[in-house]
N, C-alpha and C. Protein backbone atom coordinates (compact mmCIF):
# COMPACT_ATOMS: atom_id res chain seq x y z
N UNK A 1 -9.89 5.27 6.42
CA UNK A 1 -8.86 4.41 5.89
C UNK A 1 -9.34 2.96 5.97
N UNK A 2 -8.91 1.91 5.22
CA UNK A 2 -9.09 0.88 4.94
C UNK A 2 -8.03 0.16 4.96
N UNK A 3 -8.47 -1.28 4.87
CA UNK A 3 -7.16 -2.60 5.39
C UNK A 3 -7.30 -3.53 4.04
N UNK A 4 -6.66 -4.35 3.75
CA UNK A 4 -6.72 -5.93 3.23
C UNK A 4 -5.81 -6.54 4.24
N UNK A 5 -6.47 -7.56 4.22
CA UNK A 5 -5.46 -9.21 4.10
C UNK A 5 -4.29 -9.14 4.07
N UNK A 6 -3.71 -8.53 2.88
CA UNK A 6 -2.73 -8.49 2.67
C UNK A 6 -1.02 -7.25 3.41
N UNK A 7 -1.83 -6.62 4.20
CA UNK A 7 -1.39 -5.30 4.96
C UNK A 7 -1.47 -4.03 3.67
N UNK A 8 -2.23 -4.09 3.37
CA UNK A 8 -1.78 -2.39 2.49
C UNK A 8 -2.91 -1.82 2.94
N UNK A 9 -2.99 -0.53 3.15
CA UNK A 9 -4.04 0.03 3.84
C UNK A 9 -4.26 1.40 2.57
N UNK A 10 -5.73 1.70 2.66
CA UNK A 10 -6.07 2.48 1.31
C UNK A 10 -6.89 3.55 1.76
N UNK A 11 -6.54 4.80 1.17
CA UNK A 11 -7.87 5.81 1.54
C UNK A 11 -8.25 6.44 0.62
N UNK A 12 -9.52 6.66 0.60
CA UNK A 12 -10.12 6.73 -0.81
C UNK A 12 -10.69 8.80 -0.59
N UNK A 13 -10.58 9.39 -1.45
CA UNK A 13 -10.97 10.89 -1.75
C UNK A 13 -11.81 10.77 -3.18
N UNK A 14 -12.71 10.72 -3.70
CA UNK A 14 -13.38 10.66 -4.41
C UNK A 14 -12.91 9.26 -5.45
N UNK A 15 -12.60 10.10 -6.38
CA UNK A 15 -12.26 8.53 -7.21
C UNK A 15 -10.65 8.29 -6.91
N UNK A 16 -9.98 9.13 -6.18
CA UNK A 16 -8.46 8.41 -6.11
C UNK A 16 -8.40 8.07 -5.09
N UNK A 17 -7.12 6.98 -5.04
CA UNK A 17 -7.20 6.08 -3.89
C UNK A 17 -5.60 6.19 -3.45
N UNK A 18 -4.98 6.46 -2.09
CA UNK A 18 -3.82 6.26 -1.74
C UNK A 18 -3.86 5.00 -1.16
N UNK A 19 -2.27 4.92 -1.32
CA UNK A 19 -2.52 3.25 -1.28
C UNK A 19 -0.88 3.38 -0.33
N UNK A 20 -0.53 1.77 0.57
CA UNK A 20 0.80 1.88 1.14
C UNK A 20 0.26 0.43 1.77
N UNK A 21 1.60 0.36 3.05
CA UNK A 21 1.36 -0.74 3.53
C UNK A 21 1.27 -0.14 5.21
N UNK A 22 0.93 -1.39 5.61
CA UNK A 22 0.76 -0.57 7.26
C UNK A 22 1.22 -0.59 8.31
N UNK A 23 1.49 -0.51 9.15
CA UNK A 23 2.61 -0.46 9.97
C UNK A 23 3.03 -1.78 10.46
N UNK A 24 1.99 -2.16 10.59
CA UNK A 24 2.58 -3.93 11.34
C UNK A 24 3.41 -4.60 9.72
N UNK A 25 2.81 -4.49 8.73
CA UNK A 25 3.71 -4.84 7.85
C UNK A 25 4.73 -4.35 7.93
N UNK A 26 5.15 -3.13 7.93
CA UNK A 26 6.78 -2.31 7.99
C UNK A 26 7.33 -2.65 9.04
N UNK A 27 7.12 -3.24 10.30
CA UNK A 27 7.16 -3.73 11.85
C UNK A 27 8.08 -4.86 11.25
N UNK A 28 6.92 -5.75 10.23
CA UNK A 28 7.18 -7.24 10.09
C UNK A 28 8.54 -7.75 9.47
N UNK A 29 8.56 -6.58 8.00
CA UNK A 29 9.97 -6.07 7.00
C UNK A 29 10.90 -6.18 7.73
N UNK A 30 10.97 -4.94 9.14
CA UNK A 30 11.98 -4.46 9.43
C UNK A 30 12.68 -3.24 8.68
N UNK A 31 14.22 -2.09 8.99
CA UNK A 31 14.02 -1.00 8.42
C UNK A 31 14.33 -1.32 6.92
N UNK A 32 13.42 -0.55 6.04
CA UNK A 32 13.47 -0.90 4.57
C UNK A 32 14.61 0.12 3.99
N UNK A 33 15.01 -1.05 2.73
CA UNK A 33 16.21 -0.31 2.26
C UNK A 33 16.24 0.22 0.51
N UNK A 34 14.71 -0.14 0.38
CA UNK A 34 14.66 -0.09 -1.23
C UNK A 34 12.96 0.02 -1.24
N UNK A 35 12.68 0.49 -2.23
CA UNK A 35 11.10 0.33 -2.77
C UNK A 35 10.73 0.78 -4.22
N UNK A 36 10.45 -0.67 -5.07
CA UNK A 36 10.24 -0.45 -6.07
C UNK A 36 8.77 0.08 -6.13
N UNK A 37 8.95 1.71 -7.42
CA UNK A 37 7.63 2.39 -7.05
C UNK A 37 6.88 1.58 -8.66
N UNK A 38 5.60 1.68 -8.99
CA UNK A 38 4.96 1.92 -9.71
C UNK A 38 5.25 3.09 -11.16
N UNK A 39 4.94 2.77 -12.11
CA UNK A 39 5.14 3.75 -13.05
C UNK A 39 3.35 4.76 -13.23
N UNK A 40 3.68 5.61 -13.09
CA UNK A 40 2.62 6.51 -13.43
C UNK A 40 2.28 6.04 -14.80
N UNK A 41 0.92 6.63 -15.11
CA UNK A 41 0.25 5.59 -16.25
C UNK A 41 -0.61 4.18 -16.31
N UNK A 42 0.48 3.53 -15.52
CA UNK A 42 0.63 1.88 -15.61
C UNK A 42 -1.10 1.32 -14.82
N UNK A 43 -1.64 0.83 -15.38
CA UNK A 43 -2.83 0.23 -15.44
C UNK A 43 -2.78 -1.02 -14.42
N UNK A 44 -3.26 -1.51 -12.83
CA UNK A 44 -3.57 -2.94 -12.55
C UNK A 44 -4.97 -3.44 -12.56
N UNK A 45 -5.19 -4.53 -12.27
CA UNK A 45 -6.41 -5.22 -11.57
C UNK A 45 -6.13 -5.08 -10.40
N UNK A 46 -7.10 -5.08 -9.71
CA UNK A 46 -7.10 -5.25 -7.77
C UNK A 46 -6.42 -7.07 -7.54
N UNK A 47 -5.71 -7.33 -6.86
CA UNK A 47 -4.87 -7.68 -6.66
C UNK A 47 -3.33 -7.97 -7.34
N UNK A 48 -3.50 -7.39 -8.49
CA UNK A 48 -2.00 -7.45 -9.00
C UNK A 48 -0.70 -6.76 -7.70
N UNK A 49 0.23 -7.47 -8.01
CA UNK A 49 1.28 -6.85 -7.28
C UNK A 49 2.06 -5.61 -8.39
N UNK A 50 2.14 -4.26 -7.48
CA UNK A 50 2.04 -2.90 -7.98
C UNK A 50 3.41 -2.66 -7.32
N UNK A 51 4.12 -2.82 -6.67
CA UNK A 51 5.03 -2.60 -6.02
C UNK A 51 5.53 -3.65 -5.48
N UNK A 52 7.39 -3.14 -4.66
CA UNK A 52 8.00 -4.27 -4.22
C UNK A 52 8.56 -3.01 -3.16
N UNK A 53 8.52 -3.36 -1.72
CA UNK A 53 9.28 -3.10 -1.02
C UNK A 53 10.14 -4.19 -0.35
N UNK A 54 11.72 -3.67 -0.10
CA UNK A 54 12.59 -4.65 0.25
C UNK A 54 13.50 -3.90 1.74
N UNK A 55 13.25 -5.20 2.56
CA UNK A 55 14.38 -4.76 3.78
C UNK A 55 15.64 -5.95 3.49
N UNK A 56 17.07 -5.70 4.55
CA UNK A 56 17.73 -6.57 4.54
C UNK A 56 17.49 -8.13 5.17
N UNK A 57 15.93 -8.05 5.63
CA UNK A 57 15.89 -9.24 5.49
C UNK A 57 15.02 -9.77 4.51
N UNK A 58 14.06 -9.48 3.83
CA UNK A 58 13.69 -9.49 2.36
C UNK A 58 12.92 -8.85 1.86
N UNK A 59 12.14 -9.17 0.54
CA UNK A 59 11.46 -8.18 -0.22
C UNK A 59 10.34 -9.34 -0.20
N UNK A 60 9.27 -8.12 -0.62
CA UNK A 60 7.46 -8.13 -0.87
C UNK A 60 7.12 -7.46 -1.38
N UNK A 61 6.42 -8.13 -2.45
CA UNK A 61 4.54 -7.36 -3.12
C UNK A 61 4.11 -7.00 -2.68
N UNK A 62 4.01 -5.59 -3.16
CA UNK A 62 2.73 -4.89 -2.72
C UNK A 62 1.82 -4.99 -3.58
N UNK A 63 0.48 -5.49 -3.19
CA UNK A 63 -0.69 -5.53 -4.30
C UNK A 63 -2.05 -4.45 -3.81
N UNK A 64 -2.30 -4.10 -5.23
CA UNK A 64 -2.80 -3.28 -5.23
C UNK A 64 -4.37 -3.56 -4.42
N UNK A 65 -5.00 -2.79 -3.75
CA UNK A 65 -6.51 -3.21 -3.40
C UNK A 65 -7.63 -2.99 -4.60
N UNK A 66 -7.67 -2.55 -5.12
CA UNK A 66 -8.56 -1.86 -6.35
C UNK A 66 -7.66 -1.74 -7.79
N UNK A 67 -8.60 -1.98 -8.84
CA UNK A 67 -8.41 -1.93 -10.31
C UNK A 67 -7.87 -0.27 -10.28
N UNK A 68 -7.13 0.12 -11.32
CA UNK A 68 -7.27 1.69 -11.92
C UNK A 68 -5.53 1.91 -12.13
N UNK A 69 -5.62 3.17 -12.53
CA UNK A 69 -4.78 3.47 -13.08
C UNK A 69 -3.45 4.53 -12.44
N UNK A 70 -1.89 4.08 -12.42
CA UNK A 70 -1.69 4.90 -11.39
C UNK A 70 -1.62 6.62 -11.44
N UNK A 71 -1.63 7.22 -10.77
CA UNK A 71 -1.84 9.27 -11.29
C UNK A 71 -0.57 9.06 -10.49
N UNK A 72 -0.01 9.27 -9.62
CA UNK A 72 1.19 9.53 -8.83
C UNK A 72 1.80 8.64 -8.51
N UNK A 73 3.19 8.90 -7.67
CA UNK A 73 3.71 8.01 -6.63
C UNK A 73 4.87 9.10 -5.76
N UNK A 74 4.65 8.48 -5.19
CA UNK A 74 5.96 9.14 -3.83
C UNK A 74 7.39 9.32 -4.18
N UNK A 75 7.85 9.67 -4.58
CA UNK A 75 9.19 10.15 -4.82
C UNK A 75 10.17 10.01 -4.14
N UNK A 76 9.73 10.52 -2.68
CA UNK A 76 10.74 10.65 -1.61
C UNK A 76 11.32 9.28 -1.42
N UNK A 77 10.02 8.10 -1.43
CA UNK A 77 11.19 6.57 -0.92
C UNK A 77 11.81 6.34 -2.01
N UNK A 78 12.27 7.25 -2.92
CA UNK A 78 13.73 6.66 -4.41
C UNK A 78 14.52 6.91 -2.98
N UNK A 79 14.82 7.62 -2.60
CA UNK A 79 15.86 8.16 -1.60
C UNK A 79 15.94 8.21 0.12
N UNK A 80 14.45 8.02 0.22
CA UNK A 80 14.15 7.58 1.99
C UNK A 80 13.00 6.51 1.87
N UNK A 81 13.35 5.69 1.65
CA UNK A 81 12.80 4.40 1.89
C UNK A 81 12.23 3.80 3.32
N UNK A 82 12.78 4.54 4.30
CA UNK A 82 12.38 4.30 5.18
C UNK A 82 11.39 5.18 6.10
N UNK A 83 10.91 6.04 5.15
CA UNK A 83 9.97 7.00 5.36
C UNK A 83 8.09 5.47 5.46
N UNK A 84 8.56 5.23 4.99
CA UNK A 84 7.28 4.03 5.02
C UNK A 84 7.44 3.06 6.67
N UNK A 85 8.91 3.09 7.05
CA UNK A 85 9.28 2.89 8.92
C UNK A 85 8.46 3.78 9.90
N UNK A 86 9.05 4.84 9.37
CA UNK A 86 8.97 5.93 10.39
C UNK A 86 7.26 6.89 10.20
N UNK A 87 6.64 6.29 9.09
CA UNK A 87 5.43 7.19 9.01
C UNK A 87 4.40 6.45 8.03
N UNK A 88 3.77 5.39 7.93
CA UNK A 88 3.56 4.17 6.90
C UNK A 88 2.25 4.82 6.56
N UNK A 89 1.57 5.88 7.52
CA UNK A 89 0.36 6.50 6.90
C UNK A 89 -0.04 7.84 6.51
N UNK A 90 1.11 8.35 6.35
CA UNK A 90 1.45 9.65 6.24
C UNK A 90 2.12 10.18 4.87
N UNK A 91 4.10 10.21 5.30
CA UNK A 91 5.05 10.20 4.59
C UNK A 91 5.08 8.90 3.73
N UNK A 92 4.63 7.95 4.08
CA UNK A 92 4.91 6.50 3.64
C UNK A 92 3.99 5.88 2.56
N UNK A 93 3.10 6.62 2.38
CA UNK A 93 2.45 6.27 1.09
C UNK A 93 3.41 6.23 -0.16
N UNK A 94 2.57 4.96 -1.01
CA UNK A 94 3.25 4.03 -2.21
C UNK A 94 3.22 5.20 -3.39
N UNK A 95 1.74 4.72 -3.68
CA UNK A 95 1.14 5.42 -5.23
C UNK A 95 -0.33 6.01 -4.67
N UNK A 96 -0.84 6.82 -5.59
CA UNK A 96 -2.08 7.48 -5.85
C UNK A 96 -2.35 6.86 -7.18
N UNK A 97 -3.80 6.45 -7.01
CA UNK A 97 -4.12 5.27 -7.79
C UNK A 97 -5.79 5.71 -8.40
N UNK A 98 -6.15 6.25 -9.67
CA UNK A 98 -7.65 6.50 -10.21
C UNK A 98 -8.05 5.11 -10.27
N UNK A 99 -9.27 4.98 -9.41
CA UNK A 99 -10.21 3.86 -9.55
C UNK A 99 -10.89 3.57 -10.45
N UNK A 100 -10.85 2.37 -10.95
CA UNK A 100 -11.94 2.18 -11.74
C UNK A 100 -13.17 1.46 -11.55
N UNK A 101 -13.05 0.51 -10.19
CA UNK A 101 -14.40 0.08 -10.38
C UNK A 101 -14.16 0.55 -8.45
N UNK A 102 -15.46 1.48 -8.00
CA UNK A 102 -15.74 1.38 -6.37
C UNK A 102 -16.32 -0.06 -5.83
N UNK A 103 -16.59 -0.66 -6.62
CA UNK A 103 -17.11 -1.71 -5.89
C UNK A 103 -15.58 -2.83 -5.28
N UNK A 104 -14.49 -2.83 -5.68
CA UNK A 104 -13.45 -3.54 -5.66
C UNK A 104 -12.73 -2.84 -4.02
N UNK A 105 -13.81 -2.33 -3.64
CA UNK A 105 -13.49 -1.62 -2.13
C UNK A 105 -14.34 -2.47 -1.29
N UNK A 106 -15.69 -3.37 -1.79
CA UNK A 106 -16.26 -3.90 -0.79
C UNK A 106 -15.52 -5.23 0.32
N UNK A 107 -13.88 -5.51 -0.52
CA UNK A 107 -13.29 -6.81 0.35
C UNK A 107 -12.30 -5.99 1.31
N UNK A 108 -12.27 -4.73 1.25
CA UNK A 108 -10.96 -4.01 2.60
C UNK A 108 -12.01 -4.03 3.81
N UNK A 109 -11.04 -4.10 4.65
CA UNK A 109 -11.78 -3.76 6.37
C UNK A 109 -11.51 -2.30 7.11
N UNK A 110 -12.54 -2.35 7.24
CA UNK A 110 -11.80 -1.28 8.51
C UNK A 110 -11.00 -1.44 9.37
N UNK A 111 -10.70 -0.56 10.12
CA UNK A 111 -9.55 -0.46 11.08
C UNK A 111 -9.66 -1.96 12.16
N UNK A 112 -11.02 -1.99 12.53
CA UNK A 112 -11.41 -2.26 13.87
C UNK A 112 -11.12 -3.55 12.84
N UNK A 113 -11.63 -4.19 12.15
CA UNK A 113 -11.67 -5.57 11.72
C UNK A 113 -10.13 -5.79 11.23
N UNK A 114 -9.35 -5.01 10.85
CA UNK A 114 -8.05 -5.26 10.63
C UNK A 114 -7.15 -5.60 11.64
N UNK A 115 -7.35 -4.98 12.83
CA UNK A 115 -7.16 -5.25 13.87
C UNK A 115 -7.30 -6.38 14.92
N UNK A 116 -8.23 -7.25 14.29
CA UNK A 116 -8.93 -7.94 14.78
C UNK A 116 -8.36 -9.25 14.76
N UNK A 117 -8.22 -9.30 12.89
CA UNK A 117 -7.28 -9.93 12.03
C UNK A 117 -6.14 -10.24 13.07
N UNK A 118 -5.19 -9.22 13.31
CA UNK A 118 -4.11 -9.36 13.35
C UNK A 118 -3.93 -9.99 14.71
N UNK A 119 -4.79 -10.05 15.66
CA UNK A 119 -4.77 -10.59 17.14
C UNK A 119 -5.49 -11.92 16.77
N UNK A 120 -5.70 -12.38 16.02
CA UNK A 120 -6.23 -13.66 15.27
C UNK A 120 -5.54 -14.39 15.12
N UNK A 121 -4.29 -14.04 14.80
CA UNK A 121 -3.24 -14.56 14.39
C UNK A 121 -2.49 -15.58 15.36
């Protein structure tokens, strides 16, 4: 698994990529009460914002880490939204996302450097 900057954390299986945010982000939200998903189909660039998750104290972009195109998305947060609280790397995944370029993976971190990040702070 992989990090950005931005908290979304990504894991890649050949050319598709799951994508979400990560726990210290869902920490940061607080419990979420909404999450706008992605439309299957729908085409970004690596950093476009692909999503919106919202708690009652506010909403955020989710941007995508990598270019491509989306193949899936999670279903379950139309209706448990807070499945991204209680499980942000598991149940809590956003979209499943076909890559288009692997190289748009060389700016995520690993764990250990994401981590690192965040005690940086």
């Amino acid at each position: 698994m992989k990090f950005t900057k931005d908290h979304e954390w990504i894991k890649v299986e050949g050319d598709i990529a799951t994508i979400g945010i990560t726990e210290y982000a869902a920490e940061a939200l607080g419990e979420l009460v909404y999450v706008e998903l992605p439309k299957i189909g729908n085409s970004y660039k690596k950093h476009d914002a692909f999503a919106v998750v919202e708690s009652s104290k506010s909403a955020s972009d989710v941007y995508i880490p990598v270019s491509g195109e989306v193949v899936a998305i999670n279903e379950s947060l139309n209706s448990s939204p807070e499945l991204i609280n209680q499980s942000s790397y598991q149940d809590g995944w956003i979209a499943k996302v076909k890559i288009a370029n692997q190289a748009d993976l060389a700016e995520t971190m690993d764990e250990a450097s994401y981590k690192k990040m965040l005690q940086d702070k």
